[in-house]
PDBML (XML) file of the C-alpha atoms, coordinates in Angstrom:
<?xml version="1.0" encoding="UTF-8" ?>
<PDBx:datablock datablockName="MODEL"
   xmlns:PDBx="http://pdbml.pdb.org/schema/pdbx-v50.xsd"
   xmlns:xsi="http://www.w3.org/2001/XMLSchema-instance"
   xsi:schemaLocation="http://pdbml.pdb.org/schema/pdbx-v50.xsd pdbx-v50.xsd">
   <PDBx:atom_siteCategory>
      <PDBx:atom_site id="1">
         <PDBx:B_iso_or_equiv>0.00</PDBx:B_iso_or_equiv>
         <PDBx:Cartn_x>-6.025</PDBx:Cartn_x>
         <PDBx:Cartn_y>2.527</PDBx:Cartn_y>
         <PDBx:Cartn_z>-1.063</PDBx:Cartn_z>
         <PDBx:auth_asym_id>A</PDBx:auth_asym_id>
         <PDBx:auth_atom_id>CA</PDBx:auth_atom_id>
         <PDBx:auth_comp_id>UNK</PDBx:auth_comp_id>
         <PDBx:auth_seq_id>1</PDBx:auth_seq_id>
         <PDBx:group_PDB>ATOM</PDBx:group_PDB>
         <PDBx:label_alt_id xsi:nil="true" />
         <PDBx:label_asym_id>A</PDBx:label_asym_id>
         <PDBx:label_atom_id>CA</PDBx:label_atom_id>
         <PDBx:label_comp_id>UNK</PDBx:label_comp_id>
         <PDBx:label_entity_id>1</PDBx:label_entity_id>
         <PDBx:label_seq_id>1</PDBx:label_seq_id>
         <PDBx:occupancy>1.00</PDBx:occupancy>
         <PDBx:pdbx_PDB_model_num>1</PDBx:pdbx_PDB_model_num>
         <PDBx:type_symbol>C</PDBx:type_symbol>
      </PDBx:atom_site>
      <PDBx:atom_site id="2">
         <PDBx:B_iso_or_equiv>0.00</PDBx:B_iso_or_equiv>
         <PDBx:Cartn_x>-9.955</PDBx:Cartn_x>
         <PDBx:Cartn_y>3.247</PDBx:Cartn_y>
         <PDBx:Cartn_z>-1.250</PDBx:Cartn_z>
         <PDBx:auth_asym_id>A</PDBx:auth_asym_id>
         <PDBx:auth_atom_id>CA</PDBx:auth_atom_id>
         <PDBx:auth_comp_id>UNK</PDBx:auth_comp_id>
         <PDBx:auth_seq_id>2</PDBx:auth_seq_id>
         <PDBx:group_PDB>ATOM</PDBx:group_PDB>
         <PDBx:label_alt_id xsi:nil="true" />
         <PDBx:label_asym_id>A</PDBx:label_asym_id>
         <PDBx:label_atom_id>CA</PDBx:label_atom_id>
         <PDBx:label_comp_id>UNK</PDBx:label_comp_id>
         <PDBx:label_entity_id>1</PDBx:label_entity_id>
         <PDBx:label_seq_id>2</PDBx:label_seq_id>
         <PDBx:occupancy>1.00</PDBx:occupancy>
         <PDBx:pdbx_PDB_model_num>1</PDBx:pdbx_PDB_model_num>
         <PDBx:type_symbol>C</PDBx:type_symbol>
      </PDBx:atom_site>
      <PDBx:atom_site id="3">
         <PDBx:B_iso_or_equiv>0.00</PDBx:B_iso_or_equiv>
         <PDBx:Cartn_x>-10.661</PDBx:Cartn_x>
         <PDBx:Cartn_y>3.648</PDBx:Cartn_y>
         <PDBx:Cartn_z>2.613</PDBx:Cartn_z>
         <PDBx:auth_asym_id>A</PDBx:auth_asym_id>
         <PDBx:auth_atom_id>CA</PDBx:auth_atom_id>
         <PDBx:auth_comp_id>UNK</PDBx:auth_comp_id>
         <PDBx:auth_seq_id>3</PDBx:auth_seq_id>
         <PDBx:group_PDB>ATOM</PDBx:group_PDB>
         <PDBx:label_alt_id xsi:nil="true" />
         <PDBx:label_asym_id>A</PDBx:label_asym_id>
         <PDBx:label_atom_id>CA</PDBx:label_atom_id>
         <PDBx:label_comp_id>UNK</PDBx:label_comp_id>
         <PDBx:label_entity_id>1</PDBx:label_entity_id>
         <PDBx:label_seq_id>3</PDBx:label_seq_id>
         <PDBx:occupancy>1.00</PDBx:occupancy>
         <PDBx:pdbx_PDB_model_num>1</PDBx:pdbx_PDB_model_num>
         <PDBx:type_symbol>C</PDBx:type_symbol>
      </PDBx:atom_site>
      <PDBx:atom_site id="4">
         <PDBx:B_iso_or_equiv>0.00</PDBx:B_iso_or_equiv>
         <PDBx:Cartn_x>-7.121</PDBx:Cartn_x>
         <PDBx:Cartn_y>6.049</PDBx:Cartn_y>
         <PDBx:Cartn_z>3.183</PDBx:Cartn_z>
         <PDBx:auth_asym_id>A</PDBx:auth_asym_id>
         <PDBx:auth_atom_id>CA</PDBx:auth_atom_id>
         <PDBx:auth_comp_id>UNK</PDBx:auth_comp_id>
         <PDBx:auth_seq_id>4</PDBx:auth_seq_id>
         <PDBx:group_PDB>ATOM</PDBx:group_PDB>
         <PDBx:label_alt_id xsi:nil="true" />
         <PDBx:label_asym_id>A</PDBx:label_asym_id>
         <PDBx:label_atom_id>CA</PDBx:label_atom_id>
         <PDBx:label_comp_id>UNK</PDBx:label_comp_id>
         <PDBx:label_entity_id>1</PDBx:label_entity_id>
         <PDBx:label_seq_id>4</PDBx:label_seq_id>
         <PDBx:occupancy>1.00</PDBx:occupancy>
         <PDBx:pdbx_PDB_model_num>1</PDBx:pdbx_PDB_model_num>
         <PDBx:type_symbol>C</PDBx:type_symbol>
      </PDBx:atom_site>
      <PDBx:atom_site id="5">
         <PDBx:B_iso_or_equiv>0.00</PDBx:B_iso_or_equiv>
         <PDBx:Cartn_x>-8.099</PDBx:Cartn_x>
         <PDBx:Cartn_y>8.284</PDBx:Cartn_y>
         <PDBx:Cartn_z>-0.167</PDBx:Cartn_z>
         <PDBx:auth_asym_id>A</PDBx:auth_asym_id>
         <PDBx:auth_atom_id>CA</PDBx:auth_atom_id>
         <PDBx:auth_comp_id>UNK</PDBx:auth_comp_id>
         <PDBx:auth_seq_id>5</PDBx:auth_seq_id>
         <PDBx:group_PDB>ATOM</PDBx:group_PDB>
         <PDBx:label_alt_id xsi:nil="true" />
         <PDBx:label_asym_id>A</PDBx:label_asym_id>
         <PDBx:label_atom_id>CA</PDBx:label_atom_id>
         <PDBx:label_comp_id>UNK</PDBx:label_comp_id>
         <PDBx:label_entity_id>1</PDBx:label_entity_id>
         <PDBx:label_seq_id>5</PDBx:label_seq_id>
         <PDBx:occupancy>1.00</PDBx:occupancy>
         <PDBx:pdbx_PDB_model_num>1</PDBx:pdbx_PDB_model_num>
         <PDBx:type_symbol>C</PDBx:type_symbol>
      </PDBx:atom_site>
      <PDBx:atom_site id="6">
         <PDBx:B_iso_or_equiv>0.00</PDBx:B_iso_or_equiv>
         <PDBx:Cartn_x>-5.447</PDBx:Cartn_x>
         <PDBx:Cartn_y>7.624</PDBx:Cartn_y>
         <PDBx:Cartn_z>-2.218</PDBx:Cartn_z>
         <PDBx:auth_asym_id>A</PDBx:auth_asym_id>
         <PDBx:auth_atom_id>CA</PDBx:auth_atom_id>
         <PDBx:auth_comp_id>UNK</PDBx:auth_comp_id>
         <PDBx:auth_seq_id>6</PDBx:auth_seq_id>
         <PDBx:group_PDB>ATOM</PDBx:group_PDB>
         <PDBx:label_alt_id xsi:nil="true" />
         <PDBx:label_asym_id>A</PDBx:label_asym_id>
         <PDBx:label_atom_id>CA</PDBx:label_atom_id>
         <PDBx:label_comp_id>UNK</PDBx:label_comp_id>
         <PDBx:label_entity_id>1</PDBx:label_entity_id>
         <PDBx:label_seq_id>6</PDBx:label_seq_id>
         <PDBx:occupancy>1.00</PDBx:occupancy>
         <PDBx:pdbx_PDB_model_num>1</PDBx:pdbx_PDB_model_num>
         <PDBx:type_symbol>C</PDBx:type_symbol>
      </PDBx:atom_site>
      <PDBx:atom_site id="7">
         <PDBx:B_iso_or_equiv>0.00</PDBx:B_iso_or_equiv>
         <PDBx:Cartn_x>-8.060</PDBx:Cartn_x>
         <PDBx:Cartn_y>6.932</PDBx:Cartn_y>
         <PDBx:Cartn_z>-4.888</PDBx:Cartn_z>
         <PDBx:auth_asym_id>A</PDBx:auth_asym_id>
         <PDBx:auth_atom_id>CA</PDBx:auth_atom_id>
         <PDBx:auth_comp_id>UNK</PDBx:auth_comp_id>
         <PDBx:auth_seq_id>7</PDBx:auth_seq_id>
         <PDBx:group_PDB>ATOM</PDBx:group_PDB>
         <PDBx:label_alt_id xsi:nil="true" />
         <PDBx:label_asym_id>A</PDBx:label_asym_id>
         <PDBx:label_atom_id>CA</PDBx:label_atom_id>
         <PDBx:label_comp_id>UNK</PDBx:label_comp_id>
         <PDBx:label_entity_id>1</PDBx:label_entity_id>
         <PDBx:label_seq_id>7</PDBx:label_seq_id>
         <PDBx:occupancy>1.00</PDBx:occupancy>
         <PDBx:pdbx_PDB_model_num>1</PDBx:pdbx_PDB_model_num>
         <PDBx:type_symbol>C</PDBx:type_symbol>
      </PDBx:atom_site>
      <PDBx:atom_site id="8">
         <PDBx:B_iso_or_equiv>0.00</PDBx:B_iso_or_equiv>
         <PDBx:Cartn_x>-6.653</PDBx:Cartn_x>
         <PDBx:Cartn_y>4.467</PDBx:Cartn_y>
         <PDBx:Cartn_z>-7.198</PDBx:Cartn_z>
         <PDBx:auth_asym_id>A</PDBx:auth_asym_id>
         <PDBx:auth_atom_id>CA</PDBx:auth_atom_id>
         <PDBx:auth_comp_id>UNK</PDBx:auth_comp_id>
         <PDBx:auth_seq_id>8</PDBx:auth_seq_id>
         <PDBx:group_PDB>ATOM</PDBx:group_PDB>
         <PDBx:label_alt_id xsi:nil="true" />
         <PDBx:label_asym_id>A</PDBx:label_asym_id>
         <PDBx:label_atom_id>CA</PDBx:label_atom_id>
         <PDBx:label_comp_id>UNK</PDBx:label_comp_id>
         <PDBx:label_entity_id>1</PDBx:label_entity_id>
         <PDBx:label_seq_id>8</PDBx:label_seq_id>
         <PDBx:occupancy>1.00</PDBx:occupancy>
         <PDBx:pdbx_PDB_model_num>1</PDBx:pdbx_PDB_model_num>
         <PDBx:type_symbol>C</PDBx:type_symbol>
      </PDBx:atom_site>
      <PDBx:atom_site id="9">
         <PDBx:B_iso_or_equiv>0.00</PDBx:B_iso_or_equiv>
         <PDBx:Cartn_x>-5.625</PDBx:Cartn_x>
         <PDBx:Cartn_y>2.026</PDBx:Cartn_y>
         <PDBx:Cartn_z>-4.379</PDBx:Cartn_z>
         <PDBx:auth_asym_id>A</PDBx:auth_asym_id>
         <PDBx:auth_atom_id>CA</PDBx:auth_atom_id>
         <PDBx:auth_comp_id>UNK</PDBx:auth_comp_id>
         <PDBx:auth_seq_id>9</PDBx:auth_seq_id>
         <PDBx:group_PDB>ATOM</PDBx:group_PDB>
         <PDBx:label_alt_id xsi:nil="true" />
         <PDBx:label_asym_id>A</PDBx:label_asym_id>
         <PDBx:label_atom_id>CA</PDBx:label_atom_id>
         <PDBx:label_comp_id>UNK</PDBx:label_comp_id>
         <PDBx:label_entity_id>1</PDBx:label_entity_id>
         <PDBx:label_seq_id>9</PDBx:label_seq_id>
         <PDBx:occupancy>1.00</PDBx:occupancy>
         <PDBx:pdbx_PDB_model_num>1</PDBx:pdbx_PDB_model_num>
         <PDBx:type_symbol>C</PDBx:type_symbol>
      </PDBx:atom_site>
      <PDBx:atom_site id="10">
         <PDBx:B_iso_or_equiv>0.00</PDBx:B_iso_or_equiv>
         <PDBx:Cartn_x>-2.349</PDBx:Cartn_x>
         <PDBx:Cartn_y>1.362</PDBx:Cartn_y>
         <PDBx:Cartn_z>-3.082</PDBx:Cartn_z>
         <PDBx:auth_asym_id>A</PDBx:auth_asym_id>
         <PDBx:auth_atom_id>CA</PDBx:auth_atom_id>
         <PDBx:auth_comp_id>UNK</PDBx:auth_comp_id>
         <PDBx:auth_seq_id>10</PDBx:auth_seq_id>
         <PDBx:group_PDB>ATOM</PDBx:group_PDB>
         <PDBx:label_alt_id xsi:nil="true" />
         <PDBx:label_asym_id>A</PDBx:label_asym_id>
         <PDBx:label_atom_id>CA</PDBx:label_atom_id>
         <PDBx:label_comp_id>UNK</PDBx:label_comp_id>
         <PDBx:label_entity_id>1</PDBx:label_entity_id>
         <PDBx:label_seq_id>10</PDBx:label_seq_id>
         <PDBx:occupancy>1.00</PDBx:occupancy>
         <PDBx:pdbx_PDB_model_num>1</PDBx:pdbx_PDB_model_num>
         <PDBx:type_symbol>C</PDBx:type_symbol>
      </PDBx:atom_site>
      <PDBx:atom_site id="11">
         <PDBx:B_iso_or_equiv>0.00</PDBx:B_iso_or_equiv>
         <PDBx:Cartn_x>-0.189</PDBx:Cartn_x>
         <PDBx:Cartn_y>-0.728</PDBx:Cartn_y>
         <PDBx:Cartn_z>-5.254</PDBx:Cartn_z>
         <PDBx:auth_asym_id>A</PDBx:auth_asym_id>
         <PDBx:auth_atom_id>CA</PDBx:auth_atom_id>
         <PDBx:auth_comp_id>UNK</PDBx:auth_comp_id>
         <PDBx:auth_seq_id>11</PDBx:auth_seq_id>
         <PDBx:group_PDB>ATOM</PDBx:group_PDB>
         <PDBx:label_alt_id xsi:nil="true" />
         <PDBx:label_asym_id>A</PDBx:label_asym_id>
         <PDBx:label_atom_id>CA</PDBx:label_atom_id>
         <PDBx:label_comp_id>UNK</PDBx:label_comp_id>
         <PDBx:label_entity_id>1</PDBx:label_entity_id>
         <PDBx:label_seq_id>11</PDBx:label_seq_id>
         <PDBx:occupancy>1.00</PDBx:occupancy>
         <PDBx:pdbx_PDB_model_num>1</PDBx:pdbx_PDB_model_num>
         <PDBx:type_symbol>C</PDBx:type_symbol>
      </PDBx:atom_site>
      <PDBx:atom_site id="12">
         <PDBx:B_iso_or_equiv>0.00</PDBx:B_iso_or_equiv>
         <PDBx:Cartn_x>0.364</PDBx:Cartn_x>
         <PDBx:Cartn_y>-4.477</PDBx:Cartn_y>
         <PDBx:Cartn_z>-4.371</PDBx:Cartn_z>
         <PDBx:auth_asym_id>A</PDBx:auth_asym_id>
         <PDBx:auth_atom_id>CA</PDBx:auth_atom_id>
         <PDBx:auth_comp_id>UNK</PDBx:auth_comp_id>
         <PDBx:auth_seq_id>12</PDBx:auth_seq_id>
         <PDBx:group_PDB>ATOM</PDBx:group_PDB>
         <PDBx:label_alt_id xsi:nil="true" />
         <PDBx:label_asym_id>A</PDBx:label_asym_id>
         <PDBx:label_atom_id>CA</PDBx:label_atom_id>
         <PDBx:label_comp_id>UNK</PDBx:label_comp_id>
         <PDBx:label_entity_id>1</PDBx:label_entity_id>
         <PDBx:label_seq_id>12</PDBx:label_seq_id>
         <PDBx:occupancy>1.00</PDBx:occupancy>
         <PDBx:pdbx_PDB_model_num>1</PDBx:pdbx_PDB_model_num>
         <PDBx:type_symbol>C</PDBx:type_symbol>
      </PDBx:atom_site>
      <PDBx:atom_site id="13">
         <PDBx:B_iso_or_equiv>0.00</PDBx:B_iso_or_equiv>
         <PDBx:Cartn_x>4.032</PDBx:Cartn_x>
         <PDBx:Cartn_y>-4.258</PDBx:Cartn_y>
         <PDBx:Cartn_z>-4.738</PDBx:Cartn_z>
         <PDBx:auth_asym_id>A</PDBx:auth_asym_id>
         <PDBx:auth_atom_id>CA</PDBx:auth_atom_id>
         <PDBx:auth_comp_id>UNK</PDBx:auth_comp_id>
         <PDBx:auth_seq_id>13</PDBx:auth_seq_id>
         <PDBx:group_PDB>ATOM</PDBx:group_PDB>
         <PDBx:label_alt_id xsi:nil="true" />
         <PDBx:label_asym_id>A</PDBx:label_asym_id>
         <PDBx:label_atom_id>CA</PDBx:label_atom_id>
         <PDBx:label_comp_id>UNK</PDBx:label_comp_id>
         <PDBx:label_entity_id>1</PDBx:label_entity_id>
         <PDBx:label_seq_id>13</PDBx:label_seq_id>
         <PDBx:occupancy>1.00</PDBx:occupancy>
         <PDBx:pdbx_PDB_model_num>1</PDBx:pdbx_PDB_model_num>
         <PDBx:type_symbol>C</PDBx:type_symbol>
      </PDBx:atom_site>
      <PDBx:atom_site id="14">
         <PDBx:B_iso_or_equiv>0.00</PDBx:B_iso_or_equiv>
         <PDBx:Cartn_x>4.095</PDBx:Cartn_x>
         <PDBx:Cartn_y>-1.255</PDBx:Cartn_y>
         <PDBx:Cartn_z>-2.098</PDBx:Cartn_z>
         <PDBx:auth_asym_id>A</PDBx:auth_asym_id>
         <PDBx:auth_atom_id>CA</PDBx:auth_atom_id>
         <PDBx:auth_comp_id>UNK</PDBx:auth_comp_id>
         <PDBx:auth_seq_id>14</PDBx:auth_seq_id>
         <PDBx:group_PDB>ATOM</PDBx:group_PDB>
         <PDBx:label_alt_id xsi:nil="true" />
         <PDBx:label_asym_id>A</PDBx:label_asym_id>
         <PDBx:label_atom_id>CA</PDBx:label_atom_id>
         <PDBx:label_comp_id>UNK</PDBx:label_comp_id>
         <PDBx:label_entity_id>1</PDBx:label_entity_id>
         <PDBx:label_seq_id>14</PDBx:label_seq_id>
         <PDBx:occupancy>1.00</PDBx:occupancy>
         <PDBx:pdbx_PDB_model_num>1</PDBx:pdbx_PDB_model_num>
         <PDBx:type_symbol>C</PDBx:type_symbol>
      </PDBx:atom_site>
      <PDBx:atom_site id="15">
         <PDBx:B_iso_or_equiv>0.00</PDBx:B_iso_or_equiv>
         <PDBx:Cartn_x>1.933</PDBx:Cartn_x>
         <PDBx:Cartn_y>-3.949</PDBx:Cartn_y>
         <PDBx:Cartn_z>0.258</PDBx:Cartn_z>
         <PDBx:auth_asym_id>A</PDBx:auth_asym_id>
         <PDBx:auth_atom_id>CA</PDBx:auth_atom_id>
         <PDBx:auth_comp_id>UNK</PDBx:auth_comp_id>
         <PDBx:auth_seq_id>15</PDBx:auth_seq_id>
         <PDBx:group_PDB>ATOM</PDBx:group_PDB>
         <PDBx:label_alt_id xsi:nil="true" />
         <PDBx:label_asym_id>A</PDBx:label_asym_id>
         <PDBx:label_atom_id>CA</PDBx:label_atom_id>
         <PDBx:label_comp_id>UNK</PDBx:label_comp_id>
         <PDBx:label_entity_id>1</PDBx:label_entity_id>
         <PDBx:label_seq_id>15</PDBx:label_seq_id>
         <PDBx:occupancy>1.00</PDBx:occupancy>
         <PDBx:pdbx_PDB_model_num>1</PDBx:pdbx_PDB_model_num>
         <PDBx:type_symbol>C</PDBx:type_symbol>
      </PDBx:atom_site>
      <PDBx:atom_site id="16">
         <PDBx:B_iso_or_equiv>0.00</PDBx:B_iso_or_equiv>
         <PDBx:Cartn_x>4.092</PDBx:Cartn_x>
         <PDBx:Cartn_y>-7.126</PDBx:Cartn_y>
         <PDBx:Cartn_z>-0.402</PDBx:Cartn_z>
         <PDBx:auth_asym_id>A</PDBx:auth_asym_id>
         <PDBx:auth_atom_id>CA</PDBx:auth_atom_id>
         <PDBx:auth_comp_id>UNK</PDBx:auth_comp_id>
         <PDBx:auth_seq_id>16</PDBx:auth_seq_id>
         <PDBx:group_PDB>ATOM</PDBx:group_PDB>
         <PDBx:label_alt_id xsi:nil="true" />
         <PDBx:label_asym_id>A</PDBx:label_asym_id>
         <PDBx:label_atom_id>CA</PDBx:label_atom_id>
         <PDBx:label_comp_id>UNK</PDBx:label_comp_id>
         <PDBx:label_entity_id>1</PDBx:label_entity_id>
         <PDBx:label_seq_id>16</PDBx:label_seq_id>
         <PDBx:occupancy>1.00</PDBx:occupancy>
         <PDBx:pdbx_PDB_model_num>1</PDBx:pdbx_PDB_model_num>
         <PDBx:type_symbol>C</PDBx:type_symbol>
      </PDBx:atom_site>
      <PDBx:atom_site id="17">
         <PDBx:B_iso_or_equiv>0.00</PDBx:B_iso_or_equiv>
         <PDBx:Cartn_x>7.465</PDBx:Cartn_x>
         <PDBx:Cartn_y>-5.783</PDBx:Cartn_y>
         <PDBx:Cartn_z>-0.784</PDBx:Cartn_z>
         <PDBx:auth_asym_id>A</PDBx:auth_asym_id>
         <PDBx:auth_atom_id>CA</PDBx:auth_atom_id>
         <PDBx:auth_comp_id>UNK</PDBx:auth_comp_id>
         <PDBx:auth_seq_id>17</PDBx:auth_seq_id>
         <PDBx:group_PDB>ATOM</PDBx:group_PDB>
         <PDBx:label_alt_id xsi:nil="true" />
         <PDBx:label_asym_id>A</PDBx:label_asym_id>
         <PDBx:label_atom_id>CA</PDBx:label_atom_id>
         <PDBx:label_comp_id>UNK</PDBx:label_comp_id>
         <PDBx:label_entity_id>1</PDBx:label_entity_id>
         <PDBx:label_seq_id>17</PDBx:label_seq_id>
         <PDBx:occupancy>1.00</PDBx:occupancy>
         <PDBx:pdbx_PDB_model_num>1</PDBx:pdbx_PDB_model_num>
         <PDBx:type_symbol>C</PDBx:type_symbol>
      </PDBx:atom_site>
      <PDBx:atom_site id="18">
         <PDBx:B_iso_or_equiv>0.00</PDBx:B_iso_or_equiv>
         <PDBx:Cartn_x>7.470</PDBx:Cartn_x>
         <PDBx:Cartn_y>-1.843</PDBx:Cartn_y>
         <PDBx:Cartn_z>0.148</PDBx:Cartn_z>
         <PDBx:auth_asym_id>A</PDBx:auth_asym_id>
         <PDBx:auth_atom_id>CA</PDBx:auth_atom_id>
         <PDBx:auth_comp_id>UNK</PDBx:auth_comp_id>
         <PDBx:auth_seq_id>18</PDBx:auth_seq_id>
         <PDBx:group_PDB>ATOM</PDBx:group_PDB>
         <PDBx:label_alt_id xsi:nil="true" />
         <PDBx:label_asym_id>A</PDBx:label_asym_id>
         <PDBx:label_atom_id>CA</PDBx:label_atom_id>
         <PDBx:label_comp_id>UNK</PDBx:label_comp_id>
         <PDBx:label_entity_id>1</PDBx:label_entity_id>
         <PDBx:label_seq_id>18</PDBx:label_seq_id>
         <PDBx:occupancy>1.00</PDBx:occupancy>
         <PDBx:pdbx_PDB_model_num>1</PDBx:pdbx_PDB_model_num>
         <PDBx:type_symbol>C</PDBx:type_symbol>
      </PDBx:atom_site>
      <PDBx:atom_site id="19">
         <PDBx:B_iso_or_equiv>0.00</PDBx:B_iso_or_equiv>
         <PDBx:Cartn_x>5.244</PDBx:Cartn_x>
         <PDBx:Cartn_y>-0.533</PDBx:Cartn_y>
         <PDBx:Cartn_z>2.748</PDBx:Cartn_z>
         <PDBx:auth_asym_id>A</PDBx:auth_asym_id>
         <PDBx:auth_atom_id>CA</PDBx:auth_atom_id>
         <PDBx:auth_comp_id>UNK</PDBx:auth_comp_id>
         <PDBx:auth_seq_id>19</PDBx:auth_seq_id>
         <PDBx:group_PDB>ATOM</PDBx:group_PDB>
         <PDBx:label_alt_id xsi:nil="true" />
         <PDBx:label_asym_id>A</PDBx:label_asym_id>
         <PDBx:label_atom_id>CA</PDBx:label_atom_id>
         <PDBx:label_comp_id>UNK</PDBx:label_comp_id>
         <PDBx:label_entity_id>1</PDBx:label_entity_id>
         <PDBx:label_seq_id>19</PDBx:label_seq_id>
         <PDBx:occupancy>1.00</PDBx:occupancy>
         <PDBx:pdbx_PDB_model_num>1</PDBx:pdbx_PDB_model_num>
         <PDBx:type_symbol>C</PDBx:type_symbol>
      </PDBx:atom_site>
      <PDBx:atom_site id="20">
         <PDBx:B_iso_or_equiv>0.00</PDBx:B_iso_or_equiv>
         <PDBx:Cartn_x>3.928</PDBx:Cartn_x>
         <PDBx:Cartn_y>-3.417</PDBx:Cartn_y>
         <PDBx:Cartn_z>4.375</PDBx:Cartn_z>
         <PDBx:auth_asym_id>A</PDBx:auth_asym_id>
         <PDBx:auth_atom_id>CA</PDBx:auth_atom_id>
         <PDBx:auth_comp_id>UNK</PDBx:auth_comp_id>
         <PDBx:auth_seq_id>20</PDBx:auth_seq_id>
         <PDBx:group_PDB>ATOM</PDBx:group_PDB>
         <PDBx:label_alt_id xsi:nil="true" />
         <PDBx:label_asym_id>A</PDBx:label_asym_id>
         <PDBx:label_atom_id>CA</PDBx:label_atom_id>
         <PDBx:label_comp_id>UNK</PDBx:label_comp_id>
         <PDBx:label_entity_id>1</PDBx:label_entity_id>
         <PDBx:label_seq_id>20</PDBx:label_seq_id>
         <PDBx:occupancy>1.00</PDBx:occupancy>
         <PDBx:pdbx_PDB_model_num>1</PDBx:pdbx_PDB_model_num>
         <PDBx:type_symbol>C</PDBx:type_symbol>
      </PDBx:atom_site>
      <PDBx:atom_site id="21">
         <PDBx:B_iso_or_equiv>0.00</PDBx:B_iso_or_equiv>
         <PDBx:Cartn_x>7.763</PDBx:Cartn_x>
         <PDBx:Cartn_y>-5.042</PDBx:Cartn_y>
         <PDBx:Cartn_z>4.405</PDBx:Cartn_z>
         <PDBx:auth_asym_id>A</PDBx:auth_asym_id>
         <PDBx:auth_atom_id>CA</PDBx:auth_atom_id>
         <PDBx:auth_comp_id>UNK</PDBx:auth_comp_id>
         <PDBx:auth_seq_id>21</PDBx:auth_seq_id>
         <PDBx:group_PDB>ATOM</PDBx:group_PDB>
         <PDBx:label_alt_id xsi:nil="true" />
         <PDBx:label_asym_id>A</PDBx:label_asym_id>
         <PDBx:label_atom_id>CA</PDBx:label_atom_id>
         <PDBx:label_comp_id>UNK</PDBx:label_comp_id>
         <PDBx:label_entity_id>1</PDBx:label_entity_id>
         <PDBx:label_seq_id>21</PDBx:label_seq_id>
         <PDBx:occupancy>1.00</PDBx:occupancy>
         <PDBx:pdbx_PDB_model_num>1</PDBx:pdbx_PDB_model_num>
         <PDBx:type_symbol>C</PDBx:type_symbol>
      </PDBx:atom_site>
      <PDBx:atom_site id="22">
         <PDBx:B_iso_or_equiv>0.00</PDBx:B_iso_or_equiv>
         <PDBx:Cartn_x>8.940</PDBx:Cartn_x>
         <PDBx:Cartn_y>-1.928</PDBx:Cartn_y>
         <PDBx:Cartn_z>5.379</PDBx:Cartn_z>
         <PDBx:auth_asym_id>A</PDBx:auth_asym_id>
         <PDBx:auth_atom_id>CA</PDBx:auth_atom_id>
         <PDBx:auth_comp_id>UNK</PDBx:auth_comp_id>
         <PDBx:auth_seq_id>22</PDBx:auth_seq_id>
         <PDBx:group_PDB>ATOM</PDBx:group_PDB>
         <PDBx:label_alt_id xsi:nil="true" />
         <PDBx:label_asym_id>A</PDBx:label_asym_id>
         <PDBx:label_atom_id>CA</PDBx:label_atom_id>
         <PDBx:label_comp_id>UNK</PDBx:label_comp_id>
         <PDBx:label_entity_id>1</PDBx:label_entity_id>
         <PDBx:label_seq_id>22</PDBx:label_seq_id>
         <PDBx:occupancy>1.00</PDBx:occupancy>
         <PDBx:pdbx_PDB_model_num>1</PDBx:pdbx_PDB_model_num>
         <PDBx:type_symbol>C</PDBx:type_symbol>
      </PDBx:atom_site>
      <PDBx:atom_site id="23">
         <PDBx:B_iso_or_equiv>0.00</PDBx:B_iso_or_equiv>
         <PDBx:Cartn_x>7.000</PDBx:Cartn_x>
         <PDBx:Cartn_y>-1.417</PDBx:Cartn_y>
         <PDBx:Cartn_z>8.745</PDBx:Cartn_z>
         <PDBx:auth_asym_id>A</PDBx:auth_asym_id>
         <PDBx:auth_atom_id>CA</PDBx:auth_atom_id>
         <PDBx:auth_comp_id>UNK</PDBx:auth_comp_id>
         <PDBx:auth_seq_id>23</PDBx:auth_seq_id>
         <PDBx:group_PDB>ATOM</PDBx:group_PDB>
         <PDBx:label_alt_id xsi:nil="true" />
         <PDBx:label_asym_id>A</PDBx:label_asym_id>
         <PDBx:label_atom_id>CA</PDBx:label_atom_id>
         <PDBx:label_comp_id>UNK</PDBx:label_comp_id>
         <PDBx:label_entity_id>1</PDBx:label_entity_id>
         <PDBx:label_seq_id>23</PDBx:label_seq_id>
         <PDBx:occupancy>1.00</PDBx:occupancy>
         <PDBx:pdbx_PDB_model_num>1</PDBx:pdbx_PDB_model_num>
         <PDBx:type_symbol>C</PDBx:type_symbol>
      </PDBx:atom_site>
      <PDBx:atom_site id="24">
         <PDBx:B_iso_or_equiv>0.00</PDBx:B_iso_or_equiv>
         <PDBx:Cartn_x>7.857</PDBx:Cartn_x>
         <PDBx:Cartn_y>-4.411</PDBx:Cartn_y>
         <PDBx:Cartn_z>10.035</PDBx:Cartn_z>
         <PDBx:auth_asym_id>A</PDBx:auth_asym_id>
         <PDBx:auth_atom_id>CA</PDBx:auth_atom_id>
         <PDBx:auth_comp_id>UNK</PDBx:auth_comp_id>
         <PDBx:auth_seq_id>24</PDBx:auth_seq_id>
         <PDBx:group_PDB>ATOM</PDBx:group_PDB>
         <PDBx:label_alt_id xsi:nil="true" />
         <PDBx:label_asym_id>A</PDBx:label_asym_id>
         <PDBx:label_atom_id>CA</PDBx:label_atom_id>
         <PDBx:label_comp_id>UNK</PDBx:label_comp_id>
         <PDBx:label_entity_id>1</PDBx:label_entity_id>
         <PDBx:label_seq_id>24</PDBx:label_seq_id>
         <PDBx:occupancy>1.00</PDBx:occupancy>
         <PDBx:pdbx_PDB_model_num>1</PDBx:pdbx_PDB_model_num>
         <PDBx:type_symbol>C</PDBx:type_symbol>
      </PDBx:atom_site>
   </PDBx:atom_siteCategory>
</PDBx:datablock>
């Protein structure tokens, strides 16, 4: 979240069952 500017971090949920999931 800090280093791509989102500012208040990415959430852990989006990580462990969203994004992160999601990509692969």
């Amino acid at each position: 979240g800090v280093e791509h500017g989102s500012g208040s971090g990415l959430a852990d949920s989006q990580v462990s069952n969203g994004k992160g999931i999601e990509v692969l």
